[in-house]
Protein backbone atom coordinates (compact mmCIF):
# COMPACT_ATOMS: atom_id res chain seq x y z
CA UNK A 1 -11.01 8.61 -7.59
CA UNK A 2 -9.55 5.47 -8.96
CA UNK A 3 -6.37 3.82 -8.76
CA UNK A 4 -4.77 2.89 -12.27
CA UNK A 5 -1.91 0.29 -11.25
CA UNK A 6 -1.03 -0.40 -14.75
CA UNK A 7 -0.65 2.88 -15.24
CA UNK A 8 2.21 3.17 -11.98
CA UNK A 9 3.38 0.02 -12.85
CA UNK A 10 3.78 1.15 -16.70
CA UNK A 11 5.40 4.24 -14.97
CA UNK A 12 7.83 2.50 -12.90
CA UNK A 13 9.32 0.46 -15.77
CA UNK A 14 9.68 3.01 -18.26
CA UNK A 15 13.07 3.87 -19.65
CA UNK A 16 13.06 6.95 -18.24
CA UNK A 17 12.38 5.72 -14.80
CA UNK A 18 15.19 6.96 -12.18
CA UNK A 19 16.20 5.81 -8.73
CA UNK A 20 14.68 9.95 -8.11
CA UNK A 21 11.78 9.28 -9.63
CA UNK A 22 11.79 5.85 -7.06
CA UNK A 23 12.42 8.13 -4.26
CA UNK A 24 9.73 10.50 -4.94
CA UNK A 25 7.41 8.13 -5.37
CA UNK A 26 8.36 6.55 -2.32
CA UNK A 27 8.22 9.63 -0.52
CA UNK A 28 4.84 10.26 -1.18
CA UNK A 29 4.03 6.58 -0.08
CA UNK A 30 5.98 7.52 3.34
CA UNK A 31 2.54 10.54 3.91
CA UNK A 32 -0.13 7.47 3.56
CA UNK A 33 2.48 4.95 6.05
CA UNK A 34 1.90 7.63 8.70
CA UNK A 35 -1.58 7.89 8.46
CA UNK A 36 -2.00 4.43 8.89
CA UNK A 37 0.61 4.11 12.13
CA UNK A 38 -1.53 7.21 13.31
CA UNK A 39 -4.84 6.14 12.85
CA UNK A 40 -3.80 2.44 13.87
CA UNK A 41 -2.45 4.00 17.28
CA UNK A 42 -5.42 6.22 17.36
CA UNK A 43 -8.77 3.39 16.76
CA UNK A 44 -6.83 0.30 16.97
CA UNK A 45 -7.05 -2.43 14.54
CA UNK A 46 -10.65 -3.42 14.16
CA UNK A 47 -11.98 -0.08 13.29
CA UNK A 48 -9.21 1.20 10.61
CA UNK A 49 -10.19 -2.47 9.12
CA UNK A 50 -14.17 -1.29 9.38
CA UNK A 51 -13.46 1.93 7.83
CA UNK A 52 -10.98 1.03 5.21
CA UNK A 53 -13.09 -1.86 4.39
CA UNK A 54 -15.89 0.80 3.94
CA UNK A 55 -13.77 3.31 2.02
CA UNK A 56 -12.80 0.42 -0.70
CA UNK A 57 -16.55 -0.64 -1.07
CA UNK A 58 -17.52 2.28 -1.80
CA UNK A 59 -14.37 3.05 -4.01
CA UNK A 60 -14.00 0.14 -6.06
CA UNK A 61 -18.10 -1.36 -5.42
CA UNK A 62 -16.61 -4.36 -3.78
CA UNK A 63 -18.56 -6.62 -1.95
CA UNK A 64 -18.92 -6.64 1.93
CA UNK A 65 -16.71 -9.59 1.68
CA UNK A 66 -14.27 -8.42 -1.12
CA UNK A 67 -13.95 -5.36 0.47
CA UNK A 68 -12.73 -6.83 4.19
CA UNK A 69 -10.48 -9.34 2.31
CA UNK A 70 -8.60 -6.54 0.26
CA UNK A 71 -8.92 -4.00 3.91
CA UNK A 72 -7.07 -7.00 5.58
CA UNK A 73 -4.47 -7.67 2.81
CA UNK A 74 -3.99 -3.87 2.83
CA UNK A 75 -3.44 -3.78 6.91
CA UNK A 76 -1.30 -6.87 6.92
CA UNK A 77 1.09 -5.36 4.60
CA UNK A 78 1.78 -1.94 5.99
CA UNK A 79 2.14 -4.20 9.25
CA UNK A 80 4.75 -5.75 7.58
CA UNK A 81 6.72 -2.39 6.26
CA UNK A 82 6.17 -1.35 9.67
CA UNK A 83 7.62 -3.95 11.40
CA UNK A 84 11.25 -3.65 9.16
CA UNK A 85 10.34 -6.96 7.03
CA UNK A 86 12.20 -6.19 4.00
CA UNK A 87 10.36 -8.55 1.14
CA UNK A 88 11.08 -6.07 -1.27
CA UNK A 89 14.60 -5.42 -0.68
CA UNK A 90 14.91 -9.16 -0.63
CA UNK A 91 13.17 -9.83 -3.85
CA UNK A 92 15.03 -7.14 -5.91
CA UNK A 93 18.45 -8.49 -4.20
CA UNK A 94 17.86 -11.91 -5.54
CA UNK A 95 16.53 -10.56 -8.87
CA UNK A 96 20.31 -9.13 -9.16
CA UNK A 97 21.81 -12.26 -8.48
């Protein structure tokens, strides 16, 4: 099963879009942030890179290389969420003014 982004992101801006419909979303996002804390805790580092790596090749027919690049960009991120860094929060702050 394949992603659409443009399809989320066309989501997301609609007019109809609601700080609910935010939360929900988010919410759902919150069941996939455990699994990777879990299975991070669980393997360690180097194999949830391995196996994500694998599931995205096989996913999205990435290269080997493609597929470790996006695996890493992936990790790195939730690392980030994890650790309280609040890019987002930041961004849409300064987007206010």
């Amino acid at each position: 099963m394949s992603t659409n982004f443009q399809a989320i992101i066309d989501n997301i801006i609609s007019f109809d879009f609601s700080s609910i419909n935010a939360r929900k979303i988010a919410l759902s996002g919150h069941h996939e942030l455990y699994h990777f804390q879990m299975a991070l805790k669980e393997f360690g580092e180097e194999a949830l890179l391995q196996e994500v790596a694998k599931i995205l090749k096989n996913r999205y027919r990435y290269t080997h290389s493609d597929a470790y690049n996006e695996a890493a960009i992936r990790i790195r991120a939730l690392l980030e969420i994890c650790g309280g860094d609040k890019t987002f929060r930041t961004a849409r702050d300064n987007l206010r003014g």
